[in-house]
PDB file of N, CA and C in Angstrom:
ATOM      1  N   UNK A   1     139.048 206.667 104.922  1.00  0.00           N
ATOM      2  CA  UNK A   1     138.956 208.101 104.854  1.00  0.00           C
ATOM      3  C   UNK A   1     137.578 208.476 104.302  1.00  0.00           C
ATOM      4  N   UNK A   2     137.419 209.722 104.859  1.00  0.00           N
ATOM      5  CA  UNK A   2     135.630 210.284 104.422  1.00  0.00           C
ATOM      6  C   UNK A   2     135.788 211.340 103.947  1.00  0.00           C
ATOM      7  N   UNK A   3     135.116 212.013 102.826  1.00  0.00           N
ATOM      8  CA  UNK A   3     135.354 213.425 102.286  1.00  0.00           C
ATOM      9  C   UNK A   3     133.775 214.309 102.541  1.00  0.00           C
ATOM     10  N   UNK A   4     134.277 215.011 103.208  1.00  0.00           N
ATOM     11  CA  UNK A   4     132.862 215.878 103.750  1.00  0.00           C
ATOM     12  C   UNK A   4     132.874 216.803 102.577  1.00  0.00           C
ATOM     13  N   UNK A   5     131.825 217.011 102.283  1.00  0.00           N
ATOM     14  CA  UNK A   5     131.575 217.819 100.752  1.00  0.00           C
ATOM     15  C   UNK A   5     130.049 218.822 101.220  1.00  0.00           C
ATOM     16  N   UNK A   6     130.634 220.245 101.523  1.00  0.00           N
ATOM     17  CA  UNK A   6     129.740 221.144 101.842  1.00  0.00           C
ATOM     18  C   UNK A   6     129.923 222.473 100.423  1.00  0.00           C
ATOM     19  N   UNK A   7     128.443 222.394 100.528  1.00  0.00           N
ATOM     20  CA  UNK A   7     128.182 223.052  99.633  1.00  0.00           C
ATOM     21  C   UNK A   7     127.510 224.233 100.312  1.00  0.00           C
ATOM     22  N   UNK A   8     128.631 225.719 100.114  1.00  0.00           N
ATOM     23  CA  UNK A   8     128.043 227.281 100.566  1.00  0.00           C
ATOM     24  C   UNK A   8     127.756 227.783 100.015  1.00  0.00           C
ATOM     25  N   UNK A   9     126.486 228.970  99.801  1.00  0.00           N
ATOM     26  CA  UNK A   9     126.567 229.924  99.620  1.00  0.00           C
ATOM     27  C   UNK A   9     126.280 231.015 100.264  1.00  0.00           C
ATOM     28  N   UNK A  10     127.017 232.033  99.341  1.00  0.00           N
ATOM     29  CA  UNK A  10     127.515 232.859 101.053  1.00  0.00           C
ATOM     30  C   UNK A  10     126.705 234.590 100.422  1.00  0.00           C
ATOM     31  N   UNK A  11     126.660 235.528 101.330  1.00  0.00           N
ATOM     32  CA  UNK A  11     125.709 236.770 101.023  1.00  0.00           C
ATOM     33  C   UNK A  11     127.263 237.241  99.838  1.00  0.00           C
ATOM     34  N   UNK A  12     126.387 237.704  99.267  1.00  0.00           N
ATOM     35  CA  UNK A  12     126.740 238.484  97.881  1.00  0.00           C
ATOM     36  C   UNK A  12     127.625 239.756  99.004  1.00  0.00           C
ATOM     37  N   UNK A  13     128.963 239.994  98.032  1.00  0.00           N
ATOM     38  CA  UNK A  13     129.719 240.856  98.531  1.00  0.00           C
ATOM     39  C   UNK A  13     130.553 240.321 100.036  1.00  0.00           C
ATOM     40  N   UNK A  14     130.470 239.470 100.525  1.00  0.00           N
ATOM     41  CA  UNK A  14     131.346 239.034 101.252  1.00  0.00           C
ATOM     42  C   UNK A  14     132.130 238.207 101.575  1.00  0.00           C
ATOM     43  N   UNK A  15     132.665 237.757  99.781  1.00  0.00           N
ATOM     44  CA  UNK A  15     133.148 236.538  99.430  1.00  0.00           C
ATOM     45  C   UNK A  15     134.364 237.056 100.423  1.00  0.00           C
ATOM     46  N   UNK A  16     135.297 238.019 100.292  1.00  0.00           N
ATOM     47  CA  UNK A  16     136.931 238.025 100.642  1.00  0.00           C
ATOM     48  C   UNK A  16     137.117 237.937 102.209  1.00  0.00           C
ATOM     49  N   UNK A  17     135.828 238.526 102.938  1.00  0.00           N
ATOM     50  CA  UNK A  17     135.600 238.155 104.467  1.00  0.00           C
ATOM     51  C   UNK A  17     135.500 236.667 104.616  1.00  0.00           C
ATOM     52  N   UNK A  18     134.619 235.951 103.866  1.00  0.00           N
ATOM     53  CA  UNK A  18     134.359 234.685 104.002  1.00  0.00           C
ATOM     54  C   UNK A  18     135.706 233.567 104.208  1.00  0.00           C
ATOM     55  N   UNK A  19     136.606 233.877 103.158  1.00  0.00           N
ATOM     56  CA  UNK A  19     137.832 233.851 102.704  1.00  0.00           C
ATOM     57  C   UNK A  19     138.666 233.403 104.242  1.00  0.00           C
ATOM     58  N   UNK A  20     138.622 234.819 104.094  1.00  0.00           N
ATOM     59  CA  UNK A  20     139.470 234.904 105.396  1.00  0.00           C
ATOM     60  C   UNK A  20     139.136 234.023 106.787  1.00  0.00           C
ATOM     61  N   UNK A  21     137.656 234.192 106.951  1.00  0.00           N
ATOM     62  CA  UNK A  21     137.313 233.247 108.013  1.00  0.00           C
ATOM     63  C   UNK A  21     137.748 231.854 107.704  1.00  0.00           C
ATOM     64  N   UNK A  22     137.176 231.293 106.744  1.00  0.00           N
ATOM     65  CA  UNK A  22     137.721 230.085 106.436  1.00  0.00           C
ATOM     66  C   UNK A  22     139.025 229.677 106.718  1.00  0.00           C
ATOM     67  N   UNK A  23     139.930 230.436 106.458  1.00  0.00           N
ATOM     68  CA  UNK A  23     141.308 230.282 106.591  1.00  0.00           C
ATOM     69  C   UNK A  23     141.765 230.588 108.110  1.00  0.00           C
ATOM     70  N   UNK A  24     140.830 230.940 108.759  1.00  0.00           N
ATOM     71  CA  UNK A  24     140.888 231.197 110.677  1.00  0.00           C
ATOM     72  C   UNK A  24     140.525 230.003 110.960  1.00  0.00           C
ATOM     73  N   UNK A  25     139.193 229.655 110.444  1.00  0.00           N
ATOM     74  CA  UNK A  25     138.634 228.174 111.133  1.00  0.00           C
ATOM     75  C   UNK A  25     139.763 226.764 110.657  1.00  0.00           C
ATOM     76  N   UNK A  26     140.903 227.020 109.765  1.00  0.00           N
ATOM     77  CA  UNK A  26     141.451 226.192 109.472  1.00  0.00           C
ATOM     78  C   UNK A  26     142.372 225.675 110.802  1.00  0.00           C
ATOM     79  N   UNK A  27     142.571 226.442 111.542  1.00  0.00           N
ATOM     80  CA  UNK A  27     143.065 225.924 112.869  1.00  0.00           C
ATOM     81  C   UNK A  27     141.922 225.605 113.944  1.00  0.00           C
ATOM     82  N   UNK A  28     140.540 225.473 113.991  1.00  0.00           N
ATOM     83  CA  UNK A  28     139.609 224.666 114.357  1.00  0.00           C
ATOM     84  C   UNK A  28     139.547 223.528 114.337  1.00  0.00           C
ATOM     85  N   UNK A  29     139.513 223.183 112.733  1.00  0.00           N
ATOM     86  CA  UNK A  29     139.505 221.736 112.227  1.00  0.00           C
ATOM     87  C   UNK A  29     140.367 221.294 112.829  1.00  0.00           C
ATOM     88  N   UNK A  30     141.625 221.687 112.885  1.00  0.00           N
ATOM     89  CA  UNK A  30     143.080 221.330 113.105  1.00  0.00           C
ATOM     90  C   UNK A  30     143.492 221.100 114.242  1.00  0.00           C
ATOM     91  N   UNK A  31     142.260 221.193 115.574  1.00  0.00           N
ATOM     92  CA  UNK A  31     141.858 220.610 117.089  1.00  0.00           C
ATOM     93  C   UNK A  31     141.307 218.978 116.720  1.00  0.00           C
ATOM     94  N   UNK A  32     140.403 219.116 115.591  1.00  0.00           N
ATOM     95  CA  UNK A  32     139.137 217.986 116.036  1.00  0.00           C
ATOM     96  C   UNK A  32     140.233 216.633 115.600  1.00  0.00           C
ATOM     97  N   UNK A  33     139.474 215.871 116.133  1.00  0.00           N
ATOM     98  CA  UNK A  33     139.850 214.129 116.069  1.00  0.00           C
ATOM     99  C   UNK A  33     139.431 213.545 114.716  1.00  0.00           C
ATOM    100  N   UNK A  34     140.271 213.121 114.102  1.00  0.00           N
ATOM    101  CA  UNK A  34     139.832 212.681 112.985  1.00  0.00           C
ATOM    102  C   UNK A  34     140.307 213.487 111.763  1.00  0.00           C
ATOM    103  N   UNK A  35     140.379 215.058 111.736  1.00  0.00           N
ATOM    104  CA  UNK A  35     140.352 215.621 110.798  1.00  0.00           C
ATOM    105  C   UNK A  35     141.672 215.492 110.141  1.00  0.00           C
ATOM    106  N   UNK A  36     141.968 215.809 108.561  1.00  0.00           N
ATOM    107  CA  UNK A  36     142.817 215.612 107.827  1.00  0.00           C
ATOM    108  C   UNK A  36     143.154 216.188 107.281  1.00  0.00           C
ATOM    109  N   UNK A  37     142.629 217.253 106.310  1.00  0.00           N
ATOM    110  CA  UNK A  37     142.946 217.982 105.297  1.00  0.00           C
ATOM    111  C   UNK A  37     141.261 219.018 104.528  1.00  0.00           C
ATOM    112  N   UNK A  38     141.468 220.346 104.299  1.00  0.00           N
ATOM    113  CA  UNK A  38     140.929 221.472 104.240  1.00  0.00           C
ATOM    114  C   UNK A  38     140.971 221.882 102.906  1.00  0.00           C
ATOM    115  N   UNK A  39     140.095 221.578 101.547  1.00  0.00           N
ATOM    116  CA  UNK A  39     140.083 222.620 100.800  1.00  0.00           C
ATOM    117  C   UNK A  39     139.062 223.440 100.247  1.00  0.00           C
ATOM    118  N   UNK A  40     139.020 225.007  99.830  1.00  0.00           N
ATOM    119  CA  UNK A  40     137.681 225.415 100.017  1.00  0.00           C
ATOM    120  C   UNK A  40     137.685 225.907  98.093  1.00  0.00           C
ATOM    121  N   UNK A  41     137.086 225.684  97.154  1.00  0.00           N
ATOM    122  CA  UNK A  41     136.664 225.999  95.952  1.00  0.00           C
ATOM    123  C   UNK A  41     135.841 226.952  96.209  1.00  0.00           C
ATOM    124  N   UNK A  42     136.021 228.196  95.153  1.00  0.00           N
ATOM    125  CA  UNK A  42     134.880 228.789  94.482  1.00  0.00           C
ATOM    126  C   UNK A  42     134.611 228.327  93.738  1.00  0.00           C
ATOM    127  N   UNK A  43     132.903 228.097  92.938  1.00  0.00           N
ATOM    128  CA  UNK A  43     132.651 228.219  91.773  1.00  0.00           C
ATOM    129  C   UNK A  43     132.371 228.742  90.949  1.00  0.00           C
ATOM    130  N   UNK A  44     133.178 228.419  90.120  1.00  0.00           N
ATOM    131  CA  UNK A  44     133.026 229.831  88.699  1.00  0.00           C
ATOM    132  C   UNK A  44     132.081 230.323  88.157  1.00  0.00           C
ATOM    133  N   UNK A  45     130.835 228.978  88.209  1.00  0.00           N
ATOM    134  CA  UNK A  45     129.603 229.449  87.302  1.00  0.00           C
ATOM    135  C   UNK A  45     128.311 229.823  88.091  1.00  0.00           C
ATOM    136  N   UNK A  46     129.053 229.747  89.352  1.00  0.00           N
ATOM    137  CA  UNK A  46     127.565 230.116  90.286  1.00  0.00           C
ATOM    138  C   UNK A  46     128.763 231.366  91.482  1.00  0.00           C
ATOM    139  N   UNK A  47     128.818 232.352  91.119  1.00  0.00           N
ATOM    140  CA  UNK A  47     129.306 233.400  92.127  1.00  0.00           C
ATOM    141  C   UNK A  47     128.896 233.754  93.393  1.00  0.00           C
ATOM    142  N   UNK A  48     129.624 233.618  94.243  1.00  0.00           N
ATOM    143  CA  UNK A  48     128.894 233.427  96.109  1.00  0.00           C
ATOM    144  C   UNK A  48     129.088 231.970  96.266  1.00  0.00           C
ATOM    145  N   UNK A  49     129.586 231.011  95.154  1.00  0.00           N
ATOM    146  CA  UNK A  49     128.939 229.711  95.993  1.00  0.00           C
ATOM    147  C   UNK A  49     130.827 228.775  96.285  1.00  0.00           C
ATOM    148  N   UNK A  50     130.629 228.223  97.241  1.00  0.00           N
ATOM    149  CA  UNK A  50     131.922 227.322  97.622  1.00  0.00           C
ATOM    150  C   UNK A  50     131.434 226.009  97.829  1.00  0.00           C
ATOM    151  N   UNK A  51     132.767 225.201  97.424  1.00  0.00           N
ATOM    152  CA  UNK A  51     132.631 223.769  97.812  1.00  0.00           C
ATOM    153  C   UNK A  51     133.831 223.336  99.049  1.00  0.00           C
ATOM    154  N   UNK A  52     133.337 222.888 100.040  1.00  0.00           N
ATOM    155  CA  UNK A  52     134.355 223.332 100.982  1.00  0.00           C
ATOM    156  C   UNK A  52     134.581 221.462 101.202  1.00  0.00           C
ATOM    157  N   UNK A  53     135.828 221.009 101.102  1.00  0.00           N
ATOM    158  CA  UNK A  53     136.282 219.546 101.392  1.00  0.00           C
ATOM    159  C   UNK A  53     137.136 219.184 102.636  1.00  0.00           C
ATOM    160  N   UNK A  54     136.713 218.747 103.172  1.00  0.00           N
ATOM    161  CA  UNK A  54     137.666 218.097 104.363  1.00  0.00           C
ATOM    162  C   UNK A  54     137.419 216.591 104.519  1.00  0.00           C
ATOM    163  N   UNK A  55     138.786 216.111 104.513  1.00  0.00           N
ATOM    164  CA  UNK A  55     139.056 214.851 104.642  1.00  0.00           C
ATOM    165  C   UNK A  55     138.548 214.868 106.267  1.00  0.00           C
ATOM    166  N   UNK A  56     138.100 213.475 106.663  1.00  0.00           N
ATOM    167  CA  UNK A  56     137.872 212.754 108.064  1.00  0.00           C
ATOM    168  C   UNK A  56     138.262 211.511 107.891  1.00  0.00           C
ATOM    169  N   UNK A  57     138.952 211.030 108.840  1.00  0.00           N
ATOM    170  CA  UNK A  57     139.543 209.366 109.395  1.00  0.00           C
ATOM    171  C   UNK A  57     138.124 208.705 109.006  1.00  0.00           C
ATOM    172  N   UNK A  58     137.396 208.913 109.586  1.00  0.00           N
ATOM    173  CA  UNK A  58     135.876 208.577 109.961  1.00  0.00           C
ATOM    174  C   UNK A  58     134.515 209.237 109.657  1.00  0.00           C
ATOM    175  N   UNK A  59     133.318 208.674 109.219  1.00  0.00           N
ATOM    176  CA  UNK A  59     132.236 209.545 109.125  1.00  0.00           C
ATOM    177  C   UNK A  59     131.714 210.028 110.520  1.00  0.00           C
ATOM    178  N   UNK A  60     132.431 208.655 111.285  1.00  0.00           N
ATOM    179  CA  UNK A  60     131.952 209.351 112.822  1.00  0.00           C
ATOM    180  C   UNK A  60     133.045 210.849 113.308  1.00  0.00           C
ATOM    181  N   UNK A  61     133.911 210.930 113.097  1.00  0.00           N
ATOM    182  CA  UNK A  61     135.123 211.448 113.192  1.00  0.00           C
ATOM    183  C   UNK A  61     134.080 213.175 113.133  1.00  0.00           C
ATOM    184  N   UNK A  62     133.417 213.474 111.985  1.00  0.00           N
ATOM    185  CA  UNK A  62     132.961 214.394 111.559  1.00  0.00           C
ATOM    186  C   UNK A  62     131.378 214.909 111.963  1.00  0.00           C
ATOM    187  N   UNK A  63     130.874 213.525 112.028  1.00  0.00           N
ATOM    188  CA  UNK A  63     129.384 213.539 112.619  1.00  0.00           C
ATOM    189  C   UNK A  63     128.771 213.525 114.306  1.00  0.00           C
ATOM    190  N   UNK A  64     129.981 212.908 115.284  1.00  0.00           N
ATOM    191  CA  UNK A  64     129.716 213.030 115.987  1.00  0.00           C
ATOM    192  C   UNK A  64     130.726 213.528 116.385  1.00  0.00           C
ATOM    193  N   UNK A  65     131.952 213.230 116.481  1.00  0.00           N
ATOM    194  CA  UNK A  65     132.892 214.077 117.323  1.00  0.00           C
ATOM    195  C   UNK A  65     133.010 215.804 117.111  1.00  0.00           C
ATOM    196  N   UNK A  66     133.011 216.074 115.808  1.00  0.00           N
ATOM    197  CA  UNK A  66     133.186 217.258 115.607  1.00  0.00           C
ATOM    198  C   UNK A  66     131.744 217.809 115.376  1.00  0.00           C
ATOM    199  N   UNK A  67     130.915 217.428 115.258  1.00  0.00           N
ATOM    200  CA  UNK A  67     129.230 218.517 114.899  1.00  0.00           C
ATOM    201  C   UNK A  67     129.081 218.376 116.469  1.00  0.00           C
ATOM    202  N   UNK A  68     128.881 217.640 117.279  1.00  0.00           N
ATOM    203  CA  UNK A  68     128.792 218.179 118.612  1.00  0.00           C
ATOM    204  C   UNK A  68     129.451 218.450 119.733  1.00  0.00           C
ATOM    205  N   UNK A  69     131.120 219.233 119.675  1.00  0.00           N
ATOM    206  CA  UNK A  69     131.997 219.423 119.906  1.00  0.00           C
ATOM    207  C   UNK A  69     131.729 220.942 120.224  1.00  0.00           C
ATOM    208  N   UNK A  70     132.736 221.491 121.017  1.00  0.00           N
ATOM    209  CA  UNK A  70     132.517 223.104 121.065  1.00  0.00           C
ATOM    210  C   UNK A  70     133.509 223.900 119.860  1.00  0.00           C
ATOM    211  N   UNK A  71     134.112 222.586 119.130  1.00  0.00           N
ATOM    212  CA  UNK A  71     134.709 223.088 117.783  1.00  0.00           C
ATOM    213  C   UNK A  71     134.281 223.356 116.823  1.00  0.00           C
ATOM    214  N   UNK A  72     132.657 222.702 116.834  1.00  0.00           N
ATOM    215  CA  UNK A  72     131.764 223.204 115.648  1.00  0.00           C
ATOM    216  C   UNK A  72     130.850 224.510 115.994  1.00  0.00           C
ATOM    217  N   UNK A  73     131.093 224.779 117.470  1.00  0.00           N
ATOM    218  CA  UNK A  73     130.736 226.154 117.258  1.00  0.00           C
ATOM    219  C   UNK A  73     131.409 227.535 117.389  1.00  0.00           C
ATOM    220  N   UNK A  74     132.778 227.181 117.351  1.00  0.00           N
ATOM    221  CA  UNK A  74     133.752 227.771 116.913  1.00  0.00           C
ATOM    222  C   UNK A  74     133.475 228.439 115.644  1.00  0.00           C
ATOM    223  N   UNK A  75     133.602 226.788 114.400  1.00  0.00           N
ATOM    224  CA  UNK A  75     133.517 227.058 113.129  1.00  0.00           C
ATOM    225  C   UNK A  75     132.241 227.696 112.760  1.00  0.00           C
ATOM    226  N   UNK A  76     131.055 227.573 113.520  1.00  0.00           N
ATOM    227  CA  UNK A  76     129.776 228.500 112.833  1.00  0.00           C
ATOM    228  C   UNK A  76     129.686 229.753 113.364  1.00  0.00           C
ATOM    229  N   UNK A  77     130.919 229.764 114.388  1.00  0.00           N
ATOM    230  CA  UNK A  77     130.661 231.677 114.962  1.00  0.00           C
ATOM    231  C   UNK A  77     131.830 232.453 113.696  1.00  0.00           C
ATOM    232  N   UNK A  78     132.488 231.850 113.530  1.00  0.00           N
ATOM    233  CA  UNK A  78     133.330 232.700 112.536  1.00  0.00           C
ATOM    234  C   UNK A  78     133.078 232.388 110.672  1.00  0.00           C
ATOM    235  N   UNK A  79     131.984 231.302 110.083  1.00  0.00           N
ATOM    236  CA  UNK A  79     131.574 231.230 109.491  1.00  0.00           C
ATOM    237  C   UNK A  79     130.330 231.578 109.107  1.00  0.00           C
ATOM    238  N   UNK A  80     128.971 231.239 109.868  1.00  0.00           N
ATOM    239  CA  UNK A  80     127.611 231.528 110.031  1.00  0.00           C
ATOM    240  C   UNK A  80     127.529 232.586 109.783  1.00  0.00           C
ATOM    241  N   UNK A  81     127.977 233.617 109.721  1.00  0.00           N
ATOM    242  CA  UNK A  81     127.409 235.057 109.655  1.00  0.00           C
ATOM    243  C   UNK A  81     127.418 235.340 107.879  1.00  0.00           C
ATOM    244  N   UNK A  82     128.002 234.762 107.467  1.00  0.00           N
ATOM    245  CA  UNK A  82     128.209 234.930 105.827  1.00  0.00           C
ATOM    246  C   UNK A  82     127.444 233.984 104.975  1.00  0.00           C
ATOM    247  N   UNK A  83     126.900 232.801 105.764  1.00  0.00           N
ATOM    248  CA  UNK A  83     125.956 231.920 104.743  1.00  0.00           C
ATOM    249  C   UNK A  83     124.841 232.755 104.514  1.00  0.00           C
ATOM    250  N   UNK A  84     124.367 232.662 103.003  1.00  0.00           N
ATOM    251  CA  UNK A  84     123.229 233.285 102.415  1.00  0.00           C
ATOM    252  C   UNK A  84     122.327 231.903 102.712  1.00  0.00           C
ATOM    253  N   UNK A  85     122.013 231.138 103.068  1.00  0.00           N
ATOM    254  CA  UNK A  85     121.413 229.700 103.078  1.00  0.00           C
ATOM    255  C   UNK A  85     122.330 228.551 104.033  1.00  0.00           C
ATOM    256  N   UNK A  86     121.387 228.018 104.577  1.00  0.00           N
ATOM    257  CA  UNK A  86     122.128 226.275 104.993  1.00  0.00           C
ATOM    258  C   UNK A  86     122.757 225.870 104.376  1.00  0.00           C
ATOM    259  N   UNK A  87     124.040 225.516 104.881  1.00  0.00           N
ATOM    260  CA  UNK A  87     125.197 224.652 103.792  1.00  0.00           C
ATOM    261  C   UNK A  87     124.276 223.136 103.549  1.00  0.00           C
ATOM    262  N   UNK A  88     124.772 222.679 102.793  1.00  0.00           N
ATOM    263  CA  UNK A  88     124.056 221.241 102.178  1.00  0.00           C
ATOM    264  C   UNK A  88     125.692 220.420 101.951  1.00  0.00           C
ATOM    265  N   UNK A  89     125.051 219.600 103.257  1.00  0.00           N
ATOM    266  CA  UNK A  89     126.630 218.702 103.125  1.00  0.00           C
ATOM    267  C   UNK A  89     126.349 216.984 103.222  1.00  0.00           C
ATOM    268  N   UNK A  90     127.105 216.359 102.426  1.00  0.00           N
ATOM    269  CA  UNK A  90     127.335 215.401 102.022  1.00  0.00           C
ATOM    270  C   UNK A  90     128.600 214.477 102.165  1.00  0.00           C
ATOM    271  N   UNK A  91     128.397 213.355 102.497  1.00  0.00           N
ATOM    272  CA  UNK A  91     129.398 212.598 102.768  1.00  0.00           C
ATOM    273  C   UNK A  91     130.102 211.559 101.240  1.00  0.00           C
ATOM    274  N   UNK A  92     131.502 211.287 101.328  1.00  0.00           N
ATOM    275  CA  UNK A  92     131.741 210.439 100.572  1.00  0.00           C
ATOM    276  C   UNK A  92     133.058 209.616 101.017  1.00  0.00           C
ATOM    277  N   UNK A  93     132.314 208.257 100.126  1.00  0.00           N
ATOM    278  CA  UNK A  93     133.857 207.397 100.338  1.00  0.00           C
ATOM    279  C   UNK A  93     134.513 207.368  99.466  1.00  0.00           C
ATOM    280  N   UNK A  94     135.927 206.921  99.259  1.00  0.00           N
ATOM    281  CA  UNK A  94     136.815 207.021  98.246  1.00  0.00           C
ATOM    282  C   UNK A  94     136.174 205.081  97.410  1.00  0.00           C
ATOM    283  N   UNK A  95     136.111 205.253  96.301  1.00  0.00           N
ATOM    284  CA  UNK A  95     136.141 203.732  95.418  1.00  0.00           C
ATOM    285  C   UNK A  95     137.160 203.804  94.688  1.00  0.00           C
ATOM    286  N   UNK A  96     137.656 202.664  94.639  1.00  0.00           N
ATOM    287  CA  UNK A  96     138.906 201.632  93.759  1.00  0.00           C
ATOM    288  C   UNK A  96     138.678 201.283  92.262  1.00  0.00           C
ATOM    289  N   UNK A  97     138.282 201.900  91.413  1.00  0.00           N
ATOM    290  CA  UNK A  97     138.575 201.552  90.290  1.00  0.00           C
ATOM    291  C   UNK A  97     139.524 200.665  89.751  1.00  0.00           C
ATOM    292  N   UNK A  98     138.520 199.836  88.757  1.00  0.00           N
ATOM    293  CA  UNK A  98     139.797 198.373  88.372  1.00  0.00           C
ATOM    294  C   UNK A  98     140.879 199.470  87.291  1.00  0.00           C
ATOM    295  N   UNK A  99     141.628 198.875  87.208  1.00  0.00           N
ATOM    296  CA  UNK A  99     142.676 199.262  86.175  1.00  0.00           C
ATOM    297  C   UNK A  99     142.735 199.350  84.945  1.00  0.00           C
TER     298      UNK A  99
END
């Protein structure tokens, strides 16, 4: 499993629109191959800004199937209009800590 870790921020005053889109594009994701699971954080100490997580099977799952898919431009026609800036996204794997 891969945890896509995007970091938004979005124009001042249109957090509750943003909201809402997010929660539209949640049946986007919910086409692509690979995808798993959707959660979107505000952060408290920086206002406008989200951490948006989605699990992927795969880093390919996310990088190629879905960024050049007509599902990722789904997700930037009903998202894109509210980023104040380029999301900055990052990949991660899960590690096993000994006991």
């Amino acid at each position: 499993m891969i945890v896509e870790l995007a970091r938004l921020s979005i124009r001042p005053g249109s957090e509750a629109e943003f909201e809402e889109a997010v929660a539209q594009a949640r049946g986007v994701f919910a086409r692509a191959r690979g995808f798993q699971t959707l959660a979107l954080h505000r952060i408290i100490e920086q206002p406008g800004v989200y951490m948006l997580l989605l699990h992927w099977a795969t880093l390919e799952d996310h990088t190629e199937h879905f960024r050049k898919s007509s599902l990722f431009a789904e997700w930037r026609a009903l998202v894109g209009p509210f980023f104040a800036s380029p999301p900055e996204v990052l990949h991660g794997a899960p590690v096993t800590l000994p006991a």
